[in-house]
N, C-alpha and C. Protein backbone atom coordinates (compact mmCIF):
# COMPACT_ATOMS: atom_id res chain seq x y z
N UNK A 1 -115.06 68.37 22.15
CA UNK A 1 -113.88 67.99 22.90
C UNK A 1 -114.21 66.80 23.80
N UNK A 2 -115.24 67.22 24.04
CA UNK A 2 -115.57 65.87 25.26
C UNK A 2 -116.32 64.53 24.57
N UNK A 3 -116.78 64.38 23.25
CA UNK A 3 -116.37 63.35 22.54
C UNK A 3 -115.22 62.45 21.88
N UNK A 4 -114.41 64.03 22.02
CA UNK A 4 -112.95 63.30 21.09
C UNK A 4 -112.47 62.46 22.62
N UNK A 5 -112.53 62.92 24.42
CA UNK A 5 -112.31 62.70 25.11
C UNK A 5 -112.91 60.82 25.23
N UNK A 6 -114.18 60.73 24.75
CA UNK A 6 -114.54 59.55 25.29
C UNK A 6 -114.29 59.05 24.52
N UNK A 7 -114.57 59.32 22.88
CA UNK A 7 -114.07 58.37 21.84
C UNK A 7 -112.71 57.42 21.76
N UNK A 8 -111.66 58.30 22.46
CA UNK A 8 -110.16 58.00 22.75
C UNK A 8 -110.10 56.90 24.13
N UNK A 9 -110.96 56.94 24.88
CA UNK A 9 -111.33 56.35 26.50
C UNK A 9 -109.53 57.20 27.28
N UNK A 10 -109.86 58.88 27.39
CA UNK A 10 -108.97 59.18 27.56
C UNK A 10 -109.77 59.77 28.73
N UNK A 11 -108.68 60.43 30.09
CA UNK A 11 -109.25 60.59 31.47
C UNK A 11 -108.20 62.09 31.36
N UNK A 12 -110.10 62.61 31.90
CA UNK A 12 -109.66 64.46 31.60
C UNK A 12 -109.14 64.98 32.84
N UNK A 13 -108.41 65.62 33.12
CA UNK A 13 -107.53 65.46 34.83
C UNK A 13 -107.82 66.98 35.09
N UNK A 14 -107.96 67.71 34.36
CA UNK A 14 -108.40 69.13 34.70
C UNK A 14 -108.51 70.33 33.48
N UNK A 15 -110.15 70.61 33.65
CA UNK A 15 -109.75 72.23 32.18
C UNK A 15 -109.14 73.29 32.76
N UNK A 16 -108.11 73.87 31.70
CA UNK A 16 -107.69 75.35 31.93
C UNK A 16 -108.61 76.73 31.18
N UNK A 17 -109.09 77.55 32.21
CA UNK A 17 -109.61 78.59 31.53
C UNK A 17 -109.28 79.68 31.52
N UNK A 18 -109.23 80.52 30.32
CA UNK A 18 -108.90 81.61 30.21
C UNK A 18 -109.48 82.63 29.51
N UNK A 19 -110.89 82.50 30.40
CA UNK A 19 -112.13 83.94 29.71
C UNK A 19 -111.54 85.13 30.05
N UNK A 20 -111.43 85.49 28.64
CA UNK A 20 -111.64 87.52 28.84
C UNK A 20 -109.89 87.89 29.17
N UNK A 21 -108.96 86.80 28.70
CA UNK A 21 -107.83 87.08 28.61
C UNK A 21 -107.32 86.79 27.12
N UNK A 22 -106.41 87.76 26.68
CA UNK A 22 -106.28 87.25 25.29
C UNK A 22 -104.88 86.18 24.88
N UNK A 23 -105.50 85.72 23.45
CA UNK A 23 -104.94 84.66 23.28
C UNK A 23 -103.00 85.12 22.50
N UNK A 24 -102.84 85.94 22.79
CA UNK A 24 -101.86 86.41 21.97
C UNK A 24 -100.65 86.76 23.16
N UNK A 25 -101.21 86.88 24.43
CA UNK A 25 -100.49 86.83 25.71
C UNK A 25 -100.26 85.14 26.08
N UNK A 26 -99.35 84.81 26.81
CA UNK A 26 -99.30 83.34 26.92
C UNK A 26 -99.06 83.69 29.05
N UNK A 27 -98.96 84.78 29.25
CA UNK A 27 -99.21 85.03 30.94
C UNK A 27 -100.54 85.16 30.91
N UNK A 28 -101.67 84.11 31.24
CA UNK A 28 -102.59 84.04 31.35
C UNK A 28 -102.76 82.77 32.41
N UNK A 29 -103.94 83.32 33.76
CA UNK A 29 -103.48 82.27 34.88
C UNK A 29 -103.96 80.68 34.21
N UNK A 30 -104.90 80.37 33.49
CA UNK A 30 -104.85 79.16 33.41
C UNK A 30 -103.64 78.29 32.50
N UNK A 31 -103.12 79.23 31.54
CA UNK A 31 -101.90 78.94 31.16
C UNK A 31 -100.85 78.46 31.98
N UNK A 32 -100.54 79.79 33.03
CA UNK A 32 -99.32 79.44 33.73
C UNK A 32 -99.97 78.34 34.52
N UNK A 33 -101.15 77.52 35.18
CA UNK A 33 -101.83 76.77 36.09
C UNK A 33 -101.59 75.11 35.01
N UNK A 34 -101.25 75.34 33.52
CA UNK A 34 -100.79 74.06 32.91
C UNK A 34 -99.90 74.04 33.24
N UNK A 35 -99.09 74.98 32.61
CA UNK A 35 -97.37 75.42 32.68
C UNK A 35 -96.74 74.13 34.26
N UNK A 36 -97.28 74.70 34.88
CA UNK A 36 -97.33 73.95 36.60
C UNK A 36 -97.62 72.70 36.73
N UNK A 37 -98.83 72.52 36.12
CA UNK A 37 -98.80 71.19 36.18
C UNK A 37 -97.86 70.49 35.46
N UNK A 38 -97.76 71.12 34.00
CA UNK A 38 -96.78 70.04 33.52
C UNK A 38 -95.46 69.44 34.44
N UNK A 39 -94.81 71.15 34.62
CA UNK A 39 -93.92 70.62 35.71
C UNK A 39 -94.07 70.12 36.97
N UNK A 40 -94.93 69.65 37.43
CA UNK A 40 -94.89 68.67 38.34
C UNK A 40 -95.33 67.65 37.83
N UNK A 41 -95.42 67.14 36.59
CA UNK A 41 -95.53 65.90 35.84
C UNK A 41 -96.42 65.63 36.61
N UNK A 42 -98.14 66.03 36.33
CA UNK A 42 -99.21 65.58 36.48
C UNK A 42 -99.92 65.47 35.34
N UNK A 43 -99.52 66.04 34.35
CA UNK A 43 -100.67 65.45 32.70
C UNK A 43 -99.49 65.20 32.06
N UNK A 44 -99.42 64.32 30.75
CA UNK A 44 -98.86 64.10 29.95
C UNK A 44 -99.70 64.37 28.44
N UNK A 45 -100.69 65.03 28.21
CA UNK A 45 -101.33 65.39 27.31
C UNK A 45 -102.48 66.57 27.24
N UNK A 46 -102.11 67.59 26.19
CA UNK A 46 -103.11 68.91 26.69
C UNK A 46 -104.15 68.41 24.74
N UNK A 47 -105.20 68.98 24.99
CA UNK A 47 -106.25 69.15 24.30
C UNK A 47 -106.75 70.10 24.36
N UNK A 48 -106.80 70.85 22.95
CA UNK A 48 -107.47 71.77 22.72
C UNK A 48 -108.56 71.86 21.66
N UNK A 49 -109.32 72.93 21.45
CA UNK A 49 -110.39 72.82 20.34
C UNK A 49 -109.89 72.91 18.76
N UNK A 50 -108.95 74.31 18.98
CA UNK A 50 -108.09 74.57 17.63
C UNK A 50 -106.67 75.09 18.62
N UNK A 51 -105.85 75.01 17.44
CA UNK A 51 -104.53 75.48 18.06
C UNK A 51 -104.91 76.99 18.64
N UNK A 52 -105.76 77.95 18.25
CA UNK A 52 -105.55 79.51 18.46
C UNK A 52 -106.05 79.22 20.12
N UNK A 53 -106.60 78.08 20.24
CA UNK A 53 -106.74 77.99 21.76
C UNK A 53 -105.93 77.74 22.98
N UNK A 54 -104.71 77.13 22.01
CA UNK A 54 -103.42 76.84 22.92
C UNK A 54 -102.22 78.58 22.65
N UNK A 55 -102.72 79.40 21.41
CA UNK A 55 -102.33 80.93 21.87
C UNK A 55 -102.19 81.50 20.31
N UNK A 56 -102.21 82.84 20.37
CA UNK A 56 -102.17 83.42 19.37
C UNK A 56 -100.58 84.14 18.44
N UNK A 57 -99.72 83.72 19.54
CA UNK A 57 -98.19 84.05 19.20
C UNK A 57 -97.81 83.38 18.82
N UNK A 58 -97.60 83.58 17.27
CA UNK A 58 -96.90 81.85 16.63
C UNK A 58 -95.38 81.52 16.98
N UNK A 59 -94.51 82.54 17.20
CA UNK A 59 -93.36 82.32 17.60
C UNK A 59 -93.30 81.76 18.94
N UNK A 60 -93.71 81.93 20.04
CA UNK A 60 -94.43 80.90 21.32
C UNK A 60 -94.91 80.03 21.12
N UNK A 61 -96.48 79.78 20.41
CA UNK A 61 -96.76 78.74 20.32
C UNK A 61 -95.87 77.62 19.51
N UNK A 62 -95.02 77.65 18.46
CA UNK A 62 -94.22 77.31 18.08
C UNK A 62 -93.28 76.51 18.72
N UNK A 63 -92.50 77.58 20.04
CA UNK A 63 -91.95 77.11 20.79
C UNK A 63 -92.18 75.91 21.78
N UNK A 64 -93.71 75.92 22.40
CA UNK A 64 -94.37 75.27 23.14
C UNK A 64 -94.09 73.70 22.45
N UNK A 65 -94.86 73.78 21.25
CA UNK A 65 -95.25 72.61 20.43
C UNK A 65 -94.01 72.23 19.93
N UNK A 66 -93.53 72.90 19.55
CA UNK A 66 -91.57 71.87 19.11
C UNK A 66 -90.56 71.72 20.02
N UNK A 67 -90.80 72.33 21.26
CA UNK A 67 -89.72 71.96 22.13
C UNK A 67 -89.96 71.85 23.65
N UNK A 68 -90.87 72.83 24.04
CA UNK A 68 -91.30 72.53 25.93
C UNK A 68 -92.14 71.43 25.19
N UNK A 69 -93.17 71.01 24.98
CA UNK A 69 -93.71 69.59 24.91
C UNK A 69 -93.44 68.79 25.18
N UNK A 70 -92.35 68.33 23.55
CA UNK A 70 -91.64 67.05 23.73
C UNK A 70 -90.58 66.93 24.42
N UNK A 71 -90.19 67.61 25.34
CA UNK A 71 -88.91 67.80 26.33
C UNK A 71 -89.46 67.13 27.76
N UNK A 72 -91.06 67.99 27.40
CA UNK A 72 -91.49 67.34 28.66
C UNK A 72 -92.46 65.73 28.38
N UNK A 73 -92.42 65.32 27.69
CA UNK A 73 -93.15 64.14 26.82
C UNK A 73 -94.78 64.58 27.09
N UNK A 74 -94.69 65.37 26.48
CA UNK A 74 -95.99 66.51 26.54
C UNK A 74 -96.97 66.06 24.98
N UNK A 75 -97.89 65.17 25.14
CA UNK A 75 -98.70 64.84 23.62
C UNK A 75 -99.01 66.28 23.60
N UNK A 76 -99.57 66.27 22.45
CA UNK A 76 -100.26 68.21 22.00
C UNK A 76 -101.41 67.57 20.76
N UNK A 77 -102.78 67.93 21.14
CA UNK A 77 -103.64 67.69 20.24
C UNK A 77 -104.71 68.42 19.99
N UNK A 78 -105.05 69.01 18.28
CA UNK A 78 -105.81 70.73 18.37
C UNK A 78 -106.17 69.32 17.35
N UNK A 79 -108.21 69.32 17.98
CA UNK A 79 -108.97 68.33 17.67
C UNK A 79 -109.29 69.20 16.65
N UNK A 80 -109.82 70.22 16.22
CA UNK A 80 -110.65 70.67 14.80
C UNK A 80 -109.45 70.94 13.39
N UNK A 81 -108.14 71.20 14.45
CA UNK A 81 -107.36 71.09 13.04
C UNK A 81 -106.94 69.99 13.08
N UNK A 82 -107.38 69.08 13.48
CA UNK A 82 -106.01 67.43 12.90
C UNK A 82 -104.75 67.39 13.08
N UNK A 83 -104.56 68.21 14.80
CA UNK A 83 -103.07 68.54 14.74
C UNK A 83 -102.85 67.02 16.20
N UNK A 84 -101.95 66.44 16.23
CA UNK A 84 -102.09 64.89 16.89
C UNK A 84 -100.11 65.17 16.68
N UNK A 85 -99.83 65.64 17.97
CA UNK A 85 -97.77 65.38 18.18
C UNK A 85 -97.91 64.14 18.21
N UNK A 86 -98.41 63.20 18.72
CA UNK A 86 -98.48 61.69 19.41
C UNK A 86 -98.55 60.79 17.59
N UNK A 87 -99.25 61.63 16.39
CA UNK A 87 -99.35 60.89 15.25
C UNK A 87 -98.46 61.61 14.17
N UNK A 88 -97.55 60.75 13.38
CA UNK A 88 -96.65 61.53 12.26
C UNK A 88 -97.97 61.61 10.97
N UNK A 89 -98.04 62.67 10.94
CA UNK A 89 -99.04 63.67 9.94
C UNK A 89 -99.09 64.73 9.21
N UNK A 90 -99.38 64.52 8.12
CA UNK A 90 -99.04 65.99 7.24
C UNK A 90 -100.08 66.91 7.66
N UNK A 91 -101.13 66.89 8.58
CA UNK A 91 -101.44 68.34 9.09
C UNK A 91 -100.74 68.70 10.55
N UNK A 92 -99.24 67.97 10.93
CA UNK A 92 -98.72 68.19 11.83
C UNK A 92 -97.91 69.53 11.07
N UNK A 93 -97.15 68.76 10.02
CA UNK A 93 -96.37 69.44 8.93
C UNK A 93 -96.89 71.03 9.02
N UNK A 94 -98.47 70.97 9.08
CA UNK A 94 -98.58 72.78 8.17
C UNK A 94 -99.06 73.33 9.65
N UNK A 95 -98.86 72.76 10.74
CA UNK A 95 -98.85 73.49 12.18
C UNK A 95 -98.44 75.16 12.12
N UNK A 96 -97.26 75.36 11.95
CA UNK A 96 -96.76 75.94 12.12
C UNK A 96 -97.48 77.40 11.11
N UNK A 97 -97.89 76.89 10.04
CA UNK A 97 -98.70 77.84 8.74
C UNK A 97 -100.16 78.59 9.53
N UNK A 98 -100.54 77.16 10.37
CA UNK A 98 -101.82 77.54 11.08
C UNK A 98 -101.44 78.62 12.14
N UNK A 99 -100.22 78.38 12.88
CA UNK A 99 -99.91 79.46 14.21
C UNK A 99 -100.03 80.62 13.79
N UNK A 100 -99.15 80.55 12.66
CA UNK A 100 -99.28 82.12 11.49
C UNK A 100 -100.16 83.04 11.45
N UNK A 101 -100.66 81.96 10.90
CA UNK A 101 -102.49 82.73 10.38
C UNK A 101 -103.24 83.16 11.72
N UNK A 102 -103.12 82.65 12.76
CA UNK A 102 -103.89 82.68 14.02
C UNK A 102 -102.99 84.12 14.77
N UNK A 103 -101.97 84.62 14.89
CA UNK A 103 -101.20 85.12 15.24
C UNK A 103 -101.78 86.90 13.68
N UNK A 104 -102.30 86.28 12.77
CA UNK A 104 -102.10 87.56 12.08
C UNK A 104 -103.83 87.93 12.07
N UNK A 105 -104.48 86.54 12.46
CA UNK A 105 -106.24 87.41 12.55
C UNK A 105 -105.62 88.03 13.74
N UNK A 106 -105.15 87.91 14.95
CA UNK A 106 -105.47 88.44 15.89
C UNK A 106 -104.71 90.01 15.69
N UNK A 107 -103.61 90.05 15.34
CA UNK A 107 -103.44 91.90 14.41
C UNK A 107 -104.41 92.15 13.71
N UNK A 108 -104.95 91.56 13.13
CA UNK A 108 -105.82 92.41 11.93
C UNK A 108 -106.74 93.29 13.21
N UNK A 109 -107.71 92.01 14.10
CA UNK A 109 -108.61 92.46 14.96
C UNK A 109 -108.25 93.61 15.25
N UNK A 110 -106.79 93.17 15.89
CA UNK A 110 -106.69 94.45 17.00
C UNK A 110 -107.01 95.62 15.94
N UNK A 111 -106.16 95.89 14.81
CA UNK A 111 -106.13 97.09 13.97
C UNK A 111 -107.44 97.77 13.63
N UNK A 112 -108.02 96.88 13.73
CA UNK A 112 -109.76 97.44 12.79
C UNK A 112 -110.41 97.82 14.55
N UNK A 113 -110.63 97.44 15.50
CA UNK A 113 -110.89 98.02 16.55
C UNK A 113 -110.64 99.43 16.64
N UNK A 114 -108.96 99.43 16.70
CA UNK A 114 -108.32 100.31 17.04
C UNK A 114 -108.79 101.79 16.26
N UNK A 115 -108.95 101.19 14.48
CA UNK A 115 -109.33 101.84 13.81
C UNK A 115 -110.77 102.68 13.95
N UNK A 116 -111.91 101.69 14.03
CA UNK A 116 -112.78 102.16 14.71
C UNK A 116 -112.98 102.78 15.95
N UNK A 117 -112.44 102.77 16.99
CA UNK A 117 -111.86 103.80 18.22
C UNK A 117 -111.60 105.26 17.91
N UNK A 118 -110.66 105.06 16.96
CA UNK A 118 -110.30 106.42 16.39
C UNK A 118 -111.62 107.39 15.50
N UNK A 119 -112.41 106.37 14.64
CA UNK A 119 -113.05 107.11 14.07
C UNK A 119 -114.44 107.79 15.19
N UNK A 120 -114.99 106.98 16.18
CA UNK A 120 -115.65 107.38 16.85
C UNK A 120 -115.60 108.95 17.71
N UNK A 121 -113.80 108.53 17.79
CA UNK A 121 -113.32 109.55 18.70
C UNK A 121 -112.91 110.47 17.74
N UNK A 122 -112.60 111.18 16.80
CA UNK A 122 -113.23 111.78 15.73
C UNK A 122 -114.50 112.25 15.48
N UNK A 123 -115.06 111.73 15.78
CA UNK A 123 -116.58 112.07 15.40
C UNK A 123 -117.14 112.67 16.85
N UNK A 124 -116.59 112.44 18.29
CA UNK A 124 -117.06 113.00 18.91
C UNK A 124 -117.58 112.27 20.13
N UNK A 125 -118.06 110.63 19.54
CA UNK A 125 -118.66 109.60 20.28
C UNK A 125 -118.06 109.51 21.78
N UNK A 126 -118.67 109.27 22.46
CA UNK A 126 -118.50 108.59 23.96
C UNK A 126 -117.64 107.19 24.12
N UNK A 127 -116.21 106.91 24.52
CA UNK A 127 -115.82 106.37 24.52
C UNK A 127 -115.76 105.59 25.72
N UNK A 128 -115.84 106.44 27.02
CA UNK A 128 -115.66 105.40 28.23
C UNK A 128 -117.09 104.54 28.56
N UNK A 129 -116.75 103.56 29.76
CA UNK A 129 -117.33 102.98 30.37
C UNK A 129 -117.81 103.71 31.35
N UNK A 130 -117.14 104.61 31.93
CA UNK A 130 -117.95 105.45 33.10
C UNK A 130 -117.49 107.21 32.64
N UNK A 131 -118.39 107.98 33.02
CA UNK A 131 -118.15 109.33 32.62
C UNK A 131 -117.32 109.36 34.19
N UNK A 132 -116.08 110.48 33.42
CA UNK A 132 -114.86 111.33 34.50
C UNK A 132 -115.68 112.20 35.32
N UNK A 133 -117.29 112.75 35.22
CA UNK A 133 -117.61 113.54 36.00
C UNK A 133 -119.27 113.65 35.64
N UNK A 134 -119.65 113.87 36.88
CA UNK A 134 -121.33 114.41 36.87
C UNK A 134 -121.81 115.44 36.89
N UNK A 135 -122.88 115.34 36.07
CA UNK A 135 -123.69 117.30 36.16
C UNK A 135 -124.43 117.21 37.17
């Protein structure tokens, strides 16, 4: 990212982070901390690594990228997929295919977790982080 940053001679005004929050929620504080900035028209361009980094809800992210963006003259650029709002591109075109797919690993995850949860707890395994009580 921070090559595509210098390669472009583009000026990075602030990262948003969002460790250990998931990408399939879009109320996440560094989210809403863009959200803000945009509206106070302090960036005019967000960068990300891949789109699943800008969120995992394709019907949101969707929304973001076809309409809060360019409403707000908001560039949108997911450097590992070749996704560039600012360039007319046929991997702009299959955006929307990518949100998809990013939106359905993150069900699968959840399911096979979930799945495994169950079988542990079945079997008997120790599930918490802290025991409810001491001997």
């Amino acid at each position: 990212m921070q090559r595509y940053i210098k390669e472009n001679n583009l000026t990075l005004f602030k990262e948003y982070i969002d460790d250990g929050v998931s990408g399939t929620t879009f109320n996440r504080p560094g989210f809403n901390e863009l959200l803000q900035d945009i509206e106070n028209k302090s960036i005019n361009m967000i960068i990300t690594k891949d789109l699943s980094r800008l969120g995992r809800d394709y019907i949101k992210t969707g929304e973001y990228i076809e309409n809060y963006f360019p409403k707000k003259n908001i560039r949108y650029v997911a450097v590992t997929d070749g996704i560039d709002t600012y360039i007319d591109s046929t991997n702009n075109d299959i955006t929307p295919f990518k949100a998809i797919m990013n939106d359905m690993y993150a069900k699968d995850i959840s399911k096979k977790i979930r799945s495994v949860y169950k079988e542990k707890q079945k079997q008997g395994e120790y599930l918490c982080s802290t025991p409810a009580y001491r001997l």
